[in-house]
Protein backbone atom coordinates (compact mmCIF):
# COMPACT_ATOMS: atom_id res chain seq x y z
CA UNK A 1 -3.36 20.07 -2.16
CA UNK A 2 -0.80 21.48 0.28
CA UNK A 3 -1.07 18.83 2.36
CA UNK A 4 -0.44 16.71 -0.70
CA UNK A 5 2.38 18.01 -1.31
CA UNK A 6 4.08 18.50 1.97
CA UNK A 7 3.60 14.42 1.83
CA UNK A 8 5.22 14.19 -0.79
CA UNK A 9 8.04 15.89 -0.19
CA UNK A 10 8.40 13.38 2.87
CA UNK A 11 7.93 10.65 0.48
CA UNK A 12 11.01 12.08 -2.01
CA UNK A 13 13.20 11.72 0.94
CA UNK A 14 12.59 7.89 1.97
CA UNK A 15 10.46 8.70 4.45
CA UNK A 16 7.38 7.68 6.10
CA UNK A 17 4.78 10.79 6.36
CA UNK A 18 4.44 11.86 9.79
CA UNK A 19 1.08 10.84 11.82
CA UNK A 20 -0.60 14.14 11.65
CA UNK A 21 -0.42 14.99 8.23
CA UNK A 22 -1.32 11.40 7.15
CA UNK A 23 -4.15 10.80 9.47
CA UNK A 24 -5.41 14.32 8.23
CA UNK A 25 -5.44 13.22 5.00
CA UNK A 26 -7.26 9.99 5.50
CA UNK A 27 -9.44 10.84 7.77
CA UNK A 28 -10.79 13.70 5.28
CA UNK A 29 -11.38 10.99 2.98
CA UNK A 30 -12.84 8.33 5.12
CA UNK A 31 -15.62 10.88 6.13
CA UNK A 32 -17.01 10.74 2.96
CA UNK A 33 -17.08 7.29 2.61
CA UNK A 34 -19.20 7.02 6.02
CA UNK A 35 -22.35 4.83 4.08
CA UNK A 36 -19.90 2.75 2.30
CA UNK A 37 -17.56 -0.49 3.22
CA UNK A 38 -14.21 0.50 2.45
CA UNK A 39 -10.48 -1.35 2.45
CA UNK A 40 -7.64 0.79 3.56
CA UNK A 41 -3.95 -0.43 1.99
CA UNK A 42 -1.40 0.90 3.97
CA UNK A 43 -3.16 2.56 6.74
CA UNK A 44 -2.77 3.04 9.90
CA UNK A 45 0.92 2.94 9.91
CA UNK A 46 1.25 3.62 13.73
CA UNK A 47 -0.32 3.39 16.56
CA UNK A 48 -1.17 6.91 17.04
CA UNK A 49 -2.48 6.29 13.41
CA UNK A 50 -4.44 3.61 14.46
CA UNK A 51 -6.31 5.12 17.78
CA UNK A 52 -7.06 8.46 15.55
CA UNK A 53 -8.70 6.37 13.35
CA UNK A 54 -10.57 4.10 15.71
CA UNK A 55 -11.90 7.22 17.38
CA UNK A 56 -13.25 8.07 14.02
CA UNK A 57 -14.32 4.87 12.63
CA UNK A 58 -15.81 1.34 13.30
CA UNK A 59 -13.06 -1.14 12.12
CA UNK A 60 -13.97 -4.81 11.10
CA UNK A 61 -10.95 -6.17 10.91
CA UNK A 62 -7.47 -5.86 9.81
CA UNK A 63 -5.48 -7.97 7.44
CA UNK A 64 -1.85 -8.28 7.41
CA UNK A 65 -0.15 -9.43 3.88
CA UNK A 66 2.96 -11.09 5.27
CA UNK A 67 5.47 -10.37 2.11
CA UNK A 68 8.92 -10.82 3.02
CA UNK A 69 10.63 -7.09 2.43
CA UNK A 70 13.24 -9.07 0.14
CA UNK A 71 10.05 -9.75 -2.32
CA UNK A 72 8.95 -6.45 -2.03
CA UNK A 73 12.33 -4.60 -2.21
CA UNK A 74 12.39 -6.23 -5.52
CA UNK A 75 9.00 -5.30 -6.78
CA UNK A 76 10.03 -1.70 -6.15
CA UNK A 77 13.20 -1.38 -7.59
CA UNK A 78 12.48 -3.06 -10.39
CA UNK A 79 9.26 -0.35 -11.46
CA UNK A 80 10.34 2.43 -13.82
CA UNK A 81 7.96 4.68 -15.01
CA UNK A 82 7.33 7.37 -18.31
CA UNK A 83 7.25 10.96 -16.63
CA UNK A 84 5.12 12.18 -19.54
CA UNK A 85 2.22 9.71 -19.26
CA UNK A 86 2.28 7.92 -16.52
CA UNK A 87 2.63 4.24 -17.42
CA UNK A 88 4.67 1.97 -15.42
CA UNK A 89 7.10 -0.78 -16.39
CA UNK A 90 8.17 -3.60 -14.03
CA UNK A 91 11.36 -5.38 -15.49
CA UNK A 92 10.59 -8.57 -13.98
CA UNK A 93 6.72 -8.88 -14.81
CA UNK A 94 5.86 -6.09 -16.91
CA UNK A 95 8.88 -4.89 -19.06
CA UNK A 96 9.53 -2.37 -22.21
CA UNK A 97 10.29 -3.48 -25.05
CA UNK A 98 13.12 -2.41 -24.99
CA UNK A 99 14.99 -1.83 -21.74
CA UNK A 100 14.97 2.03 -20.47
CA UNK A 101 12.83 3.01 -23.48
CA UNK A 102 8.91 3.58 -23.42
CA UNK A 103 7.01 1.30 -25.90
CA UNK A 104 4.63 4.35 -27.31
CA UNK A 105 6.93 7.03 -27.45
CA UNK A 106 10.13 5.73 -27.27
CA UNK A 107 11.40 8.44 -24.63
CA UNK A 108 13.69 7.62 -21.75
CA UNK A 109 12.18 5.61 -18.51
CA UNK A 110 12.71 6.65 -15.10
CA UNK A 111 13.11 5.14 -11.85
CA UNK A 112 11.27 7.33 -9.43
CA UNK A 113 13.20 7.98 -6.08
CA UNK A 114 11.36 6.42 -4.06
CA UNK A 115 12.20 2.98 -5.82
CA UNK A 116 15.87 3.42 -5.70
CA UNK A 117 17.27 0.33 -3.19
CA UNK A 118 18.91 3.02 -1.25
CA UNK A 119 15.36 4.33 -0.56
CA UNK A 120 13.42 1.39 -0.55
CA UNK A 121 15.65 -0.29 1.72
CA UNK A 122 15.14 2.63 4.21
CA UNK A 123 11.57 2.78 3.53
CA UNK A 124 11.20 -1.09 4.60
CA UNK A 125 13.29 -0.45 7.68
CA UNK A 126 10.93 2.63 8.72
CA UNK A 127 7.68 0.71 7.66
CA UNK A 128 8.70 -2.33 9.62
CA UNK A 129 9.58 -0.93 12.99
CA UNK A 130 6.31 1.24 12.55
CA UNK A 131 4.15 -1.59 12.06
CA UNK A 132 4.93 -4.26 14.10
CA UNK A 133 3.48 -2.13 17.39
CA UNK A 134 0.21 -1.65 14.98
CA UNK A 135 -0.32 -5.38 14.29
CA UNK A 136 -0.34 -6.34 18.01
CA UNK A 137 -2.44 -3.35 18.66
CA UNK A 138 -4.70 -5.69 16.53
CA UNK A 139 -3.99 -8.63 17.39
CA UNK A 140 -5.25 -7.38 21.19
CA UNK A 141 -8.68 -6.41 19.58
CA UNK A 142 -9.17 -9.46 17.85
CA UNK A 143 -9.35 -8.29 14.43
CA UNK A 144 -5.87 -9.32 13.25
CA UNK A 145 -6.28 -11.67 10.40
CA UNK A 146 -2.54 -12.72 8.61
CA UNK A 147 -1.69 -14.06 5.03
CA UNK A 148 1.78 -14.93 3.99
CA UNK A 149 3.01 -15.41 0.78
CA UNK A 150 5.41 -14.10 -1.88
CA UNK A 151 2.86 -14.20 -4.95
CA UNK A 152 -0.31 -12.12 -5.11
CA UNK A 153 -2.21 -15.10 -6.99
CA UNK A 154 -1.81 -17.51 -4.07
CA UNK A 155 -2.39 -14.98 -1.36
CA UNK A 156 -5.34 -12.97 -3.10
CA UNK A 157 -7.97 -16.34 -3.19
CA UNK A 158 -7.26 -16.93 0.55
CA UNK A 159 -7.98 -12.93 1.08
CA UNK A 160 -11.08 -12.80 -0.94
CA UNK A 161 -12.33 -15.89 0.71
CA UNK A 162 -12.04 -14.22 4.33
CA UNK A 163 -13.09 -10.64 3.10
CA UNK A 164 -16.22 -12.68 1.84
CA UNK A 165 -17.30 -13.82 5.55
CA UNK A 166 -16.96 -10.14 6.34
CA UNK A 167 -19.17 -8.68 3.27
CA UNK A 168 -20.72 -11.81 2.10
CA UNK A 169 -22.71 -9.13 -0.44
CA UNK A 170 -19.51 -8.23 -2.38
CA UNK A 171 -20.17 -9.50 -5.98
CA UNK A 172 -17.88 -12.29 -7.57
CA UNK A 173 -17.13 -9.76 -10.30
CA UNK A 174 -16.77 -6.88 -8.30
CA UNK A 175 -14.09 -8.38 -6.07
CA UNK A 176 -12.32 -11.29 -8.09
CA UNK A 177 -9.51 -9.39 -9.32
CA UNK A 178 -7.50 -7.37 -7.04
CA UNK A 179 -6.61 -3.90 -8.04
């Protein structure tokens, strides 16, 4: 869409999209989901984010996945991806076969720019100086709920344990795996 890509062109540059256009896309998205629970990852950013979607929606609560940015820097810069089809390597976790070279095809990888260090780096500086006003927004309301941690398989039984006093319907198979 064009507002699609106008985010993405904000995304190619290390930077955060601004609050309009990413509250306009969201919020577009969210009103179709009215009869539904939903979990949002990454969203609201700010706090003008946040009060644009509180005057829209109902929120439950709001968890906060405490990673330290060293952990996540690299996460990031260690994804490469095959243009052609998609598929994502992670040298650390999730690696070709052979290093730069896709395992089907045997084409070239490529490091998107978005998870060059230079970027990411930025990216982490923008996110947290964002955020932190957004969390104590939270925190005020009463709906902050924190997990810390450095590896999603010790963090992820802790969330699903608290998601599961919030929407004690949510089926064991349904919700064991994150995705």
């Amino acid at each position: 869409t064009e507002v699609g890509i106008l985010a993405k062109s904000y995304i190619d540059q290390g930077q955060l999209i601004p609050d309009n256009i990413m509250t306009r896309l969201m919020l577009h998205e969210l009103k179709r989901l009215d009869r539904y629970n939903w979990l949002l990852d990454g969203f609201p950013r700010t706090v003008a984010q946040a009060e644009a979607l509180d005057k829209e929606c109902q929120i439950d609560t709001v968890i906060d996945l405490d990673v330290p940015f060293e952990t996540i820097k690299c996460r990031l810069t260690a994804r490469w991806i095959h243009p052609a089809s998609g598929r994502v390597y992670n040298l650390e976790f999730s690696p070709p076969k052979v290093q730069g070279i896709d395992d089907i095809t045997g084409e070239p990888l490529v490091q998107r720019d978005d998870d060059k260090p230079e970027t990411v780096t930025k990216r982490l500086q923008a996110y947290d100086a964002q955020t932190k006003p957004v969390l104590e927004y939270y925190r005020e309301k009463g709906l902050l709920k924190s997990f810390s941690g450095t590896e999603t398989n010790k963090i992820w039984p802790h969330i699903y344990a608290f998601l599961q006093t919030k929407l004690p319907d949510v089926s064991q198979k349904d919700a064991a795996t994150p995705s």
